[in-house]
Protein backbone atom coordinates (compact mmCIF):
# COMPACT_ATOMS: atom_id res chain seq x y z
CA UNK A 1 87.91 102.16 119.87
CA UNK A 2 89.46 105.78 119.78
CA UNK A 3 92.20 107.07 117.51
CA UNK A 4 94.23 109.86 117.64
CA UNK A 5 95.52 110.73 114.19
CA UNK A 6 98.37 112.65 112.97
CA UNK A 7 98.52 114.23 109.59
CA UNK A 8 100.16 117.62 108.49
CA UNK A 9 97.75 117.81 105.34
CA UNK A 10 93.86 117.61 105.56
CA UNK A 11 91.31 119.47 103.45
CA UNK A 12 91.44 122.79 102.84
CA UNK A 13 94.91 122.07 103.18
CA UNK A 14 96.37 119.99 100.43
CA UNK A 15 99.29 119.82 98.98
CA UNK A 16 99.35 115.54 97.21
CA UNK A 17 97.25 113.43 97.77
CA UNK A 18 97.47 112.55 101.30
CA UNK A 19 95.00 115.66 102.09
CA UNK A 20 92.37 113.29 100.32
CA UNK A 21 93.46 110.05 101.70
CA UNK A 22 93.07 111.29 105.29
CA UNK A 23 89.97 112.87 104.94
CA UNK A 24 88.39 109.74 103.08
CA UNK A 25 89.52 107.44 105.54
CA UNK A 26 88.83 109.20 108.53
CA UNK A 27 84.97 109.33 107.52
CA UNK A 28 85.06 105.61 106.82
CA UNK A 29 86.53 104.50 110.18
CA UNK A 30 83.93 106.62 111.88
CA UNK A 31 81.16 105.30 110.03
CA UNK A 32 82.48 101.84 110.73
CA UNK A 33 82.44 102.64 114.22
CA UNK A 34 86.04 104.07 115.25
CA UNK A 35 86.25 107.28 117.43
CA UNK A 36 88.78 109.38 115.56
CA UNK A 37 90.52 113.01 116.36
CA UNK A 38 92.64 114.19 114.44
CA UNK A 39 95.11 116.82 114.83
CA UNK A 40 96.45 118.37 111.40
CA UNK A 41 97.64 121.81 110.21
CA UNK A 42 95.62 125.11 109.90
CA UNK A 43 95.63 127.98 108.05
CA UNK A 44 93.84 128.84 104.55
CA UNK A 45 90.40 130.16 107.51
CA UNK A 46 89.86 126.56 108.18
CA UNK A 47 88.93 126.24 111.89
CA UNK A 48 90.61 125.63 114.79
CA UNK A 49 88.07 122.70 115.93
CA UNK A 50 85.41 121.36 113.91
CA UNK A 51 83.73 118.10 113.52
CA UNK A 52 83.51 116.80 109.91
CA UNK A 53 80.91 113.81 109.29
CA UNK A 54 81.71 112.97 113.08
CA UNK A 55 85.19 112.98 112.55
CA UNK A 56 86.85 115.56 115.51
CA UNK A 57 89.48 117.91 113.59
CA UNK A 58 91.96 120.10 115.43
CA UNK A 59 93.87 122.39 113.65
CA UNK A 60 97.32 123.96 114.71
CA UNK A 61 99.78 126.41 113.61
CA UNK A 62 104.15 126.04 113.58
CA UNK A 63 105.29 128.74 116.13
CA UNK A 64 105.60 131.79 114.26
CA UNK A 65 109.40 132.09 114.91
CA UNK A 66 111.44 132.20 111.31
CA UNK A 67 112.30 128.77 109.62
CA UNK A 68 114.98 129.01 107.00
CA UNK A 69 114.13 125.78 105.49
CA UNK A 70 111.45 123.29 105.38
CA UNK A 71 113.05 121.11 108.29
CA UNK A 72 112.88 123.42 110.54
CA UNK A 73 109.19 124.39 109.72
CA UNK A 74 108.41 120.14 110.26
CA UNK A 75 110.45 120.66 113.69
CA UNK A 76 108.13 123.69 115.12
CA UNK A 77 104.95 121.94 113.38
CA UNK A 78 105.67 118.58 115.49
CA UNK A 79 105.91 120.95 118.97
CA UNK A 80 102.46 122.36 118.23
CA UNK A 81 101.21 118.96 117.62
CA UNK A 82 102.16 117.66 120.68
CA UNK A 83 101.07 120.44 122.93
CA UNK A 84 97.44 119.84 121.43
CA UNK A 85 98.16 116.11 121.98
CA UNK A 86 99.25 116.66 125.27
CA UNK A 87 95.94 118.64 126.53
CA UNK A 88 93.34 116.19 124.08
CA UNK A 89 94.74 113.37 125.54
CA UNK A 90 93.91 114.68 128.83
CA UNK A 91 90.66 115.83 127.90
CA UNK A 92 89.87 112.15 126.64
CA UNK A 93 90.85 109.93 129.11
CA UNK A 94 91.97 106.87 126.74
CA UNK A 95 93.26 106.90 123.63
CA UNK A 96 93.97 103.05 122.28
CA UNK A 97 96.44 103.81 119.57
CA UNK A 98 98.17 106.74 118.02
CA UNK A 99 97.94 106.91 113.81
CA UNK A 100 100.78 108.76 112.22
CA UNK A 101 101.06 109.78 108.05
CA UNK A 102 104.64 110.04 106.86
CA UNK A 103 107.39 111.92 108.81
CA UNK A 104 106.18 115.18 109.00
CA UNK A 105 104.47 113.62 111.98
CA UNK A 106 107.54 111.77 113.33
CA UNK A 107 108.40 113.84 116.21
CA UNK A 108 104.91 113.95 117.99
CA UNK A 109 104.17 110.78 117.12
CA UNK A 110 107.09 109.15 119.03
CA UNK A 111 106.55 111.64 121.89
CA UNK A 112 103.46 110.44 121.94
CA UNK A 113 104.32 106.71 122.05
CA UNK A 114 106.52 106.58 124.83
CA UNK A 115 105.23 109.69 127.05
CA UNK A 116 101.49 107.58 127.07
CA UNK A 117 102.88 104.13 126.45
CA UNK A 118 100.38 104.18 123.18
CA UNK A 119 101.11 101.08 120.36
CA UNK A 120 101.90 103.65 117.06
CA UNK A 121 100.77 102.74 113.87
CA UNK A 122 102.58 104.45 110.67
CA UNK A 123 100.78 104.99 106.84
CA UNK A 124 104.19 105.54 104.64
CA UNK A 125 102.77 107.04 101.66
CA UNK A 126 106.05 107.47 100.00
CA UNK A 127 109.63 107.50 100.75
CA UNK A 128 112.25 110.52 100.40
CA UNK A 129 114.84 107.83 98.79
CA UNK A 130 111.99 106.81 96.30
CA UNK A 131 110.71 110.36 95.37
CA UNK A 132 114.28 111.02 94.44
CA UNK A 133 115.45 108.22 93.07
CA UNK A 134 118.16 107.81 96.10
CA UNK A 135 119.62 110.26 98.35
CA UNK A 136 121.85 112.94 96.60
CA UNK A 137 122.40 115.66 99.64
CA UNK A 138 122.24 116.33 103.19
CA UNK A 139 118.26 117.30 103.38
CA UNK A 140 117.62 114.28 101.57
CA UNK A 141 119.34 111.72 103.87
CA UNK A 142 118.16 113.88 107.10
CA UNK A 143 114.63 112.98 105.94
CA UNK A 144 115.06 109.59 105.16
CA UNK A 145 116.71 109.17 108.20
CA UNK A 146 113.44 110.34 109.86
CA UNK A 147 111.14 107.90 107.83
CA UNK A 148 113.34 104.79 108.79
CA UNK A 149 113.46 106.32 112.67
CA UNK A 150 109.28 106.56 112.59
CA UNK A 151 109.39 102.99 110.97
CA UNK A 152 111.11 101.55 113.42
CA UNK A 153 109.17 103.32 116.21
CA UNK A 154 105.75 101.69 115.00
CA UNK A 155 104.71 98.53 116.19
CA UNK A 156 103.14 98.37 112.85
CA UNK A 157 103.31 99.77 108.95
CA UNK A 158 100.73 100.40 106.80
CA UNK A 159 101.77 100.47 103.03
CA UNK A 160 99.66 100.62 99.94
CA UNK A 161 100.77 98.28 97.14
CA UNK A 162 103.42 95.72 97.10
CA UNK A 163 105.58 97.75 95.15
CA UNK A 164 105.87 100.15 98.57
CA UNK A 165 106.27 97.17 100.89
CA UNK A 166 109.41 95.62 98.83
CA UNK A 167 110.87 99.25 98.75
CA UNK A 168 110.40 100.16 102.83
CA UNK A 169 111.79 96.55 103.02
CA UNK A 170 115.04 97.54 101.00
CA UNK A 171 115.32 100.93 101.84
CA UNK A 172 114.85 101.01 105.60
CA UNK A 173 115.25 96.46 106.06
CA UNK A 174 111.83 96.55 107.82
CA UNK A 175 110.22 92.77 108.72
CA UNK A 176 108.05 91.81 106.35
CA UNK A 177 105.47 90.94 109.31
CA UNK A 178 105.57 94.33 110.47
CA UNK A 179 104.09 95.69 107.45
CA UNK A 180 100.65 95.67 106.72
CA UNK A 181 99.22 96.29 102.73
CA UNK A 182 96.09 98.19 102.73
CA UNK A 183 95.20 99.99 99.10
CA UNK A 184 94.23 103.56 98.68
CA UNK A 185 90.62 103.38 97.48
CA UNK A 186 88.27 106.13 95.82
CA UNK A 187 84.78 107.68 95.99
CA UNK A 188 83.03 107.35 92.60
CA UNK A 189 80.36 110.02 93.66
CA UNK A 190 83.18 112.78 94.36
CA UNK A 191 83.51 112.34 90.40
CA UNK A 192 80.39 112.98 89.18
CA UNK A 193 79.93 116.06 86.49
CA UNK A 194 78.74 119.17 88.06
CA UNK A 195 77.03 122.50 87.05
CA UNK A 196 79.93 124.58 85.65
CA UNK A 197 79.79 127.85 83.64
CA UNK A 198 83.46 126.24 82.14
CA UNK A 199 82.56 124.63 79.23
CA UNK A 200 84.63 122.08 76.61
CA UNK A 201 85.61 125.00 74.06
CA UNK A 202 87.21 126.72 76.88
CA UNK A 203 90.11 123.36 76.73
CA UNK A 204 89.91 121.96 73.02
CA UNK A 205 88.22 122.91 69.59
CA UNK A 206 85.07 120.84 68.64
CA UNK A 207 87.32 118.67 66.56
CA UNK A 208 90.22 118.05 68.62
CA UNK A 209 91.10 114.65 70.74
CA UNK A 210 91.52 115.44 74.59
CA UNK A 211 94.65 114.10 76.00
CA UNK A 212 94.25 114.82 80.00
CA UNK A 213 96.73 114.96 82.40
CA UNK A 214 95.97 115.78 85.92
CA UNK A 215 98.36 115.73 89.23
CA UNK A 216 101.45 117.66 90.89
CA UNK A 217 104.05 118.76 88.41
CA UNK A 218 107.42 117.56 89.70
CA UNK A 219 109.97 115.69 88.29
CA UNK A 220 108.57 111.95 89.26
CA UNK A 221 105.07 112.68 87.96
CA UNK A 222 106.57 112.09 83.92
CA UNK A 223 104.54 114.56 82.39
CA UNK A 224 107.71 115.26 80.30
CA UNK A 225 107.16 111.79 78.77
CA UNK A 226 104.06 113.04 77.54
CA UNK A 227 105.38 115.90 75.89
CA UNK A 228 108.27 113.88 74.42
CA UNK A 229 105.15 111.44 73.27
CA UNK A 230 103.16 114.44 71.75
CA UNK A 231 105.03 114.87 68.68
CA UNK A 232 104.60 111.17 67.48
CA UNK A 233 100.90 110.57 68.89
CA UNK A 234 100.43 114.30 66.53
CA UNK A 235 102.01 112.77 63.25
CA UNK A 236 99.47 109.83 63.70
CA UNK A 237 96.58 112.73 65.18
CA UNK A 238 97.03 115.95 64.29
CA UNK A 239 93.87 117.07 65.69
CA UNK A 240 95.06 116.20 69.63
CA UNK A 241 94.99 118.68 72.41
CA UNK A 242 97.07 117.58 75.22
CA UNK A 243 95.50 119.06 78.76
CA UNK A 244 97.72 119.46 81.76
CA UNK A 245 96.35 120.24 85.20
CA UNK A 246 98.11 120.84 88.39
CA UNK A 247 100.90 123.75 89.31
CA UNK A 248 104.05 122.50 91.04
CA UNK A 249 107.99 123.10 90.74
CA UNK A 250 108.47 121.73 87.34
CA UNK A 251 105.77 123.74 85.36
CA UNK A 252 108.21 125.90 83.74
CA UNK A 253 110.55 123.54 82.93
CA UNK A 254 107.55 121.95 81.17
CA UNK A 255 106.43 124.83 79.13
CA UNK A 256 109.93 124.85 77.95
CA UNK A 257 109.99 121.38 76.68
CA UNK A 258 106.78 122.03 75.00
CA UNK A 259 108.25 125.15 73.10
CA UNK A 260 111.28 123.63 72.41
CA UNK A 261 109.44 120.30 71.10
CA UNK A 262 107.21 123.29 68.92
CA UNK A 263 104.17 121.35 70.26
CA UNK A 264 103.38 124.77 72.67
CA UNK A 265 100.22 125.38 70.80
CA UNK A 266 98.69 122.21 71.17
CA UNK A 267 99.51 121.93 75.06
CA UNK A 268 96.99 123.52 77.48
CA UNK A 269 98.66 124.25 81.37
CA UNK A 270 95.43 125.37 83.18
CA UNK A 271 97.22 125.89 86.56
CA UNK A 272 94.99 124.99 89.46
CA UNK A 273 91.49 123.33 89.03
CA UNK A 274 88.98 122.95 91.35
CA UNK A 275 86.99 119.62 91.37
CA UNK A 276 83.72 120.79 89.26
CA UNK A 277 86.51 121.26 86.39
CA UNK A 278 88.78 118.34 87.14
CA UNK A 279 86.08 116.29 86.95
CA UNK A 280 84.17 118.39 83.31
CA UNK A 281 87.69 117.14 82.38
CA UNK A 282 87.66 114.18 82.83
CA UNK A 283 84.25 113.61 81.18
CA UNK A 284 85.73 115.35 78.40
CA UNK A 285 88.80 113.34 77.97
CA UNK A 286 89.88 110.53 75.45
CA UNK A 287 92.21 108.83 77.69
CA UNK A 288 93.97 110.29 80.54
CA UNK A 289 97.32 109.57 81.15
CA UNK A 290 99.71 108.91 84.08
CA UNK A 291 103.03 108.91 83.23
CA UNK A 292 104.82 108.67 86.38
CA UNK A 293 108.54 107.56 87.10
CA UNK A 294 107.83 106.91 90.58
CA UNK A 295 104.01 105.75 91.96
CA UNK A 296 103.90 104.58 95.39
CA UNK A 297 100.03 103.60 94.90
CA UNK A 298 98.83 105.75 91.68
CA UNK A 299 95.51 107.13 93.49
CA UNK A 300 95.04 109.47 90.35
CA UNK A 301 94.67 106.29 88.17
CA UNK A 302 91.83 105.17 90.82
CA UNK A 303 90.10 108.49 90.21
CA UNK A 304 90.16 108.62 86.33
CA UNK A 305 88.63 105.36 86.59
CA UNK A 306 86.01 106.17 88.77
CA UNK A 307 85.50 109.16 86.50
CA UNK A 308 85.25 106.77 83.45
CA UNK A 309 87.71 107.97 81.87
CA UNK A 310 90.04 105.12 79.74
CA UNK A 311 93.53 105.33 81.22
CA UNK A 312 97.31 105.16 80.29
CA UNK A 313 99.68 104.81 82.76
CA UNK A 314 103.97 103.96 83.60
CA UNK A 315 103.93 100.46 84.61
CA UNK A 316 105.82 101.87 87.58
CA UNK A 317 105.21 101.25 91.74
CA UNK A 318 101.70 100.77 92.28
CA UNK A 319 100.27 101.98 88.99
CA UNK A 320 101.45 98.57 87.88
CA UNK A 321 99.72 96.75 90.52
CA UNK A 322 96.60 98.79 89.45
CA UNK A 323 96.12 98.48 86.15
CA UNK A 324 95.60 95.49 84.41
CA UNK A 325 97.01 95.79 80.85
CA UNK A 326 94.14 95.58 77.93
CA UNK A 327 91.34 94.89 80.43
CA UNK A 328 90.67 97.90 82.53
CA UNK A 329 93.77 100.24 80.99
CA UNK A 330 96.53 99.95 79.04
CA UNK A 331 100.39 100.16 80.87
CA UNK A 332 103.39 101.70 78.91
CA UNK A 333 106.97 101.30 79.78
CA UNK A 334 107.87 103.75 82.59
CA UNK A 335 109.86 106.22 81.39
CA UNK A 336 109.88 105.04 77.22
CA UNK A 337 107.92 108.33 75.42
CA UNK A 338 107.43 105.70 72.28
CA UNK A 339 105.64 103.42 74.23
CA UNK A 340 103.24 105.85 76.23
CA UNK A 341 102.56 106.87 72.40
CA UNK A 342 101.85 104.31 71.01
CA UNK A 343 99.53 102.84 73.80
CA UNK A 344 97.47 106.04 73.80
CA UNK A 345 96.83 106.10 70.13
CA UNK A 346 95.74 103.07 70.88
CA UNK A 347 92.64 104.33 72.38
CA UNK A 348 92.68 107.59 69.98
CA UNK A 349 91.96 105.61 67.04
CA UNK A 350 89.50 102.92 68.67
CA UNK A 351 86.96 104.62 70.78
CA UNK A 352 84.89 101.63 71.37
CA UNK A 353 88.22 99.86 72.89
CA UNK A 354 88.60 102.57 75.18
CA UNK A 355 85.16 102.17 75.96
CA UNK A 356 85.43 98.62 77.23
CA UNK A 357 88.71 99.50 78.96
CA UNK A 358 86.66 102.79 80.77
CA UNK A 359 83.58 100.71 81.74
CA UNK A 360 85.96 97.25 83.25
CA UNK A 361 88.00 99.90 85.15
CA UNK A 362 84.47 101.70 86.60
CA UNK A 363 83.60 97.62 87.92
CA UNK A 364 87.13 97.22 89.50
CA UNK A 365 86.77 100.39 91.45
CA UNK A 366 83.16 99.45 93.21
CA UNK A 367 84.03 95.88 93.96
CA UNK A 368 88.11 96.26 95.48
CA UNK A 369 89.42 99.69 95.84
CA UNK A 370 85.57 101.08 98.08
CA UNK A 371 86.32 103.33 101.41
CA UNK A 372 84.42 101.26 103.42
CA UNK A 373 86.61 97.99 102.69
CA UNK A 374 89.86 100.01 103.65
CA UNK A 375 88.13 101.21 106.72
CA UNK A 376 88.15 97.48 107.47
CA UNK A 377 91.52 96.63 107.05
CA UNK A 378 92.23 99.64 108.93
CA UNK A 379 90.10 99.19 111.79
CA UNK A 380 91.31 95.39 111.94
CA UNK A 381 95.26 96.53 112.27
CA UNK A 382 94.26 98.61 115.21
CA UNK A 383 92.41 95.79 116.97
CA UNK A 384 95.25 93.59 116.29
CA UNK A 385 97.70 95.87 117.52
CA UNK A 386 96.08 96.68 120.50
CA UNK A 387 94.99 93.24 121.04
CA UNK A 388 98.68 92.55 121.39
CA UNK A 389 99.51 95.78 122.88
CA UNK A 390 97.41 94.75 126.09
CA UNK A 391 98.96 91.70 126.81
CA UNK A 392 102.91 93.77 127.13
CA UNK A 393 104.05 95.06 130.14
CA UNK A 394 103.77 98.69 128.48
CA UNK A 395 99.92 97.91 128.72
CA UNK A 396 98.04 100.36 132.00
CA UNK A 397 95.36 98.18 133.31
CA UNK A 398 92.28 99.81 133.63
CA UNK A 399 88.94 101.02 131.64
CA UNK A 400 90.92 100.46 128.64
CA UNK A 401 89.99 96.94 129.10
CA UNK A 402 85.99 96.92 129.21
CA UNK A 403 86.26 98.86 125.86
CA UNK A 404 88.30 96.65 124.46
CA UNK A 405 86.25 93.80 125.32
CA UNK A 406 83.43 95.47 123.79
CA UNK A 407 85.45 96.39 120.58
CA UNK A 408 86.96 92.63 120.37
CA UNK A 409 83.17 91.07 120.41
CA UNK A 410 82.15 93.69 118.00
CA UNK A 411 85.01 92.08 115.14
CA UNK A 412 84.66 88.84 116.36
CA UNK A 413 80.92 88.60 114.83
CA UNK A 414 82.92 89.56 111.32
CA UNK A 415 85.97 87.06 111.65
């Protein structure tokens, strides 16, 4: 079966965590047998073409004519993307079904849907009315407008927790049989330690508790529930150092807070880290903690697990559906700064808890949230789709058919 993928973020480019999803799945369909090109943005000296572990990768660039906003930008990224599309597809001879990530991709996507008569599947990874907490201003409801127009364009949605599937249901009053739940997942061996010259004194004193905190800061992500958590988990630990990793929009505001809260010298921002650090960090770390107000899935709960690190998190979205309160983590009430204290002095004064909690967590990961079980699920939606696909009157008879033959024995020797 072949694939044609859409995604405006793959590695080096990455700006959240879809970069990582992409690039994680796209090696496990491959290795489970999928044919997959995908066609994502450049820049940063990636290449134009390159194949990585036999997944086919073509880069492109917006037209270089001025965007004054973001919008536009999406709008001359989408016509690039389809005049790569338009060329691969001929190149290729059959594509079975087109693969889109969020909206960013909307335009081509749908193009490419009804200019091929391809069955589109859609990942939403988050929604512009979540992220905000509803739709304040013009941009805002222009976007949204976008997600529920790609939505109702795919004969299929791909969500990642519950949480997401009840919110695409209210927000954009999708059928619950048109959306599929497949969880992000995480590989444990892209968290091992690595040679560093960065070493623990460079973050904390000997002495000193690590409180870790790793991810985009904006708004959603709550670290400002951590830092209005700092001064209480201090009076209980003085000797704390609370780590936060990432840039974004809200860092200032942040450093603020933590002067304000006169907690500024026991808060570390380190900016950007690469992985060798992130993941020194994590070894490092007590507990870290994800505070977020809004979680479609919580993938940075996934990788502090597979990191062994013990974990704190807002029972919000899909860090909820992660976690499992006292067994592999402990869950605080989204948003409450008391509560997130209190749970991660919780693991400050009992080490050996966290221990259990870290080691539980490590289990989980291996046996439900592997690559090559979402590959699976994947691979299945696509067979399904097509499968139904073929029998419509949007279906072009032809080769199409012997591979799909040979595609439907292949699952049939797993169902």
């Amino acid at each position: 079966m072949r694939v044609l993928m859409l995604s405006w973020e793959y590695p080096p480019k990455s700006v959240g965590g879809l970069a990582q999803h992409v690039y994680d799945l796209t090696n496990a369909l491959v290795d489970s047998g999928i044919d997959v090109h995908l066609i994502t943005s450049g820049g940063q000296g990636a290449p134009a073409y390159e194949r990585v572990n036999g997944v086919k990768v073509y880069r492109v660039e917006p037209y270089q004519v001025s965007s004054p906003d973001f919008v536009t930008w999406v709008a001359q990224f989408n016509v690039a993307l389809l005049e790569k599309a338009i060329s691969l597809l001929d190149e290729l001879g059959e594509v079975h079904v087109v693969h889109a990530h969020d909206w960013l991709v909307a335009y081509a996507a749908r193009a490419l849907k009804h200019a091929w008569k391809k069955p589109l599947i859609v990942t939403i990874h988050a929604t512009e009315y979540g992220r905000n907490q509803g739709l304040h201003n013009d941009t805002q409801r222009h976007i949204s407008d976008v997600e529920w127009w790609l939505t109702y364009e795919a004969w299929r949605v791909i969500c990642c927790s519950h949480y997401m599937q009840g919110e695409l249901q209210h927000v954009f009053q999708i059928p619950q049989d048109k959306i599929t739940i497949i969880p992000n997942g995480v590989d444990p061996t892209g968290f091992k330690v690595r040679e560093t010259n960065v070493q623990r004194s460079n973050y904390a004193a000997p002495d000193e508790k690590i409180v870790y905190y790793v991810g985009r800061l904006v708004r959603e992500k709550g670290v400002q529930v951590l830092l209005d958590a700092a001064p209480e988990i201090l009076a209980h630990h003085p000797q704390t150092k609370f780590i936060i990793a990432g840039k974004g929009p809200f860092m200032d505001t942040l450093k603020r807070q933590s002067t304000m809260l006169g907690i500024d010298s026991r808060v570390y921002f380190t900016g950007y880290i690469n992985d060798a650090v992130r993941n020194n960090l994590y070894s490092w770390a007590d507990v870290a903690v994800f505070p977020s107000l809004y979680e479609p899935f919580g993938i940075v709960a996934l990788e502090a697990m597979a990191a062994r690190t013990p974990v704190v998190v807002a029972d919000s979205g899909g860090l909820g559906e992660i976690v499992k309160h006292g067994l592999d983590g402990l869950k605080a009430y989204t948003g409450d700064s008391h509560s997130l204290a209190q749970n991660i002095l919780a693991i400050l004064k009992q080490p050996d808890f966290g221990h259990g909690l870290k080691e539980n967590a490590y289990r989980r990961v291996l046996n439900e949230f592997s690559w090559k079980q979402i590959a699976w699920q994947t691979a299945s939606v696509y067979q399904e789709v097509w499968e139904a696909h073929r029998n419509t009157n949007w279906s072009v008879p032809g080769r199409q058919d012997g591979l799909f033959n040979r595609v439907s024995r292949k699952f049939a020797k797993y169902s």
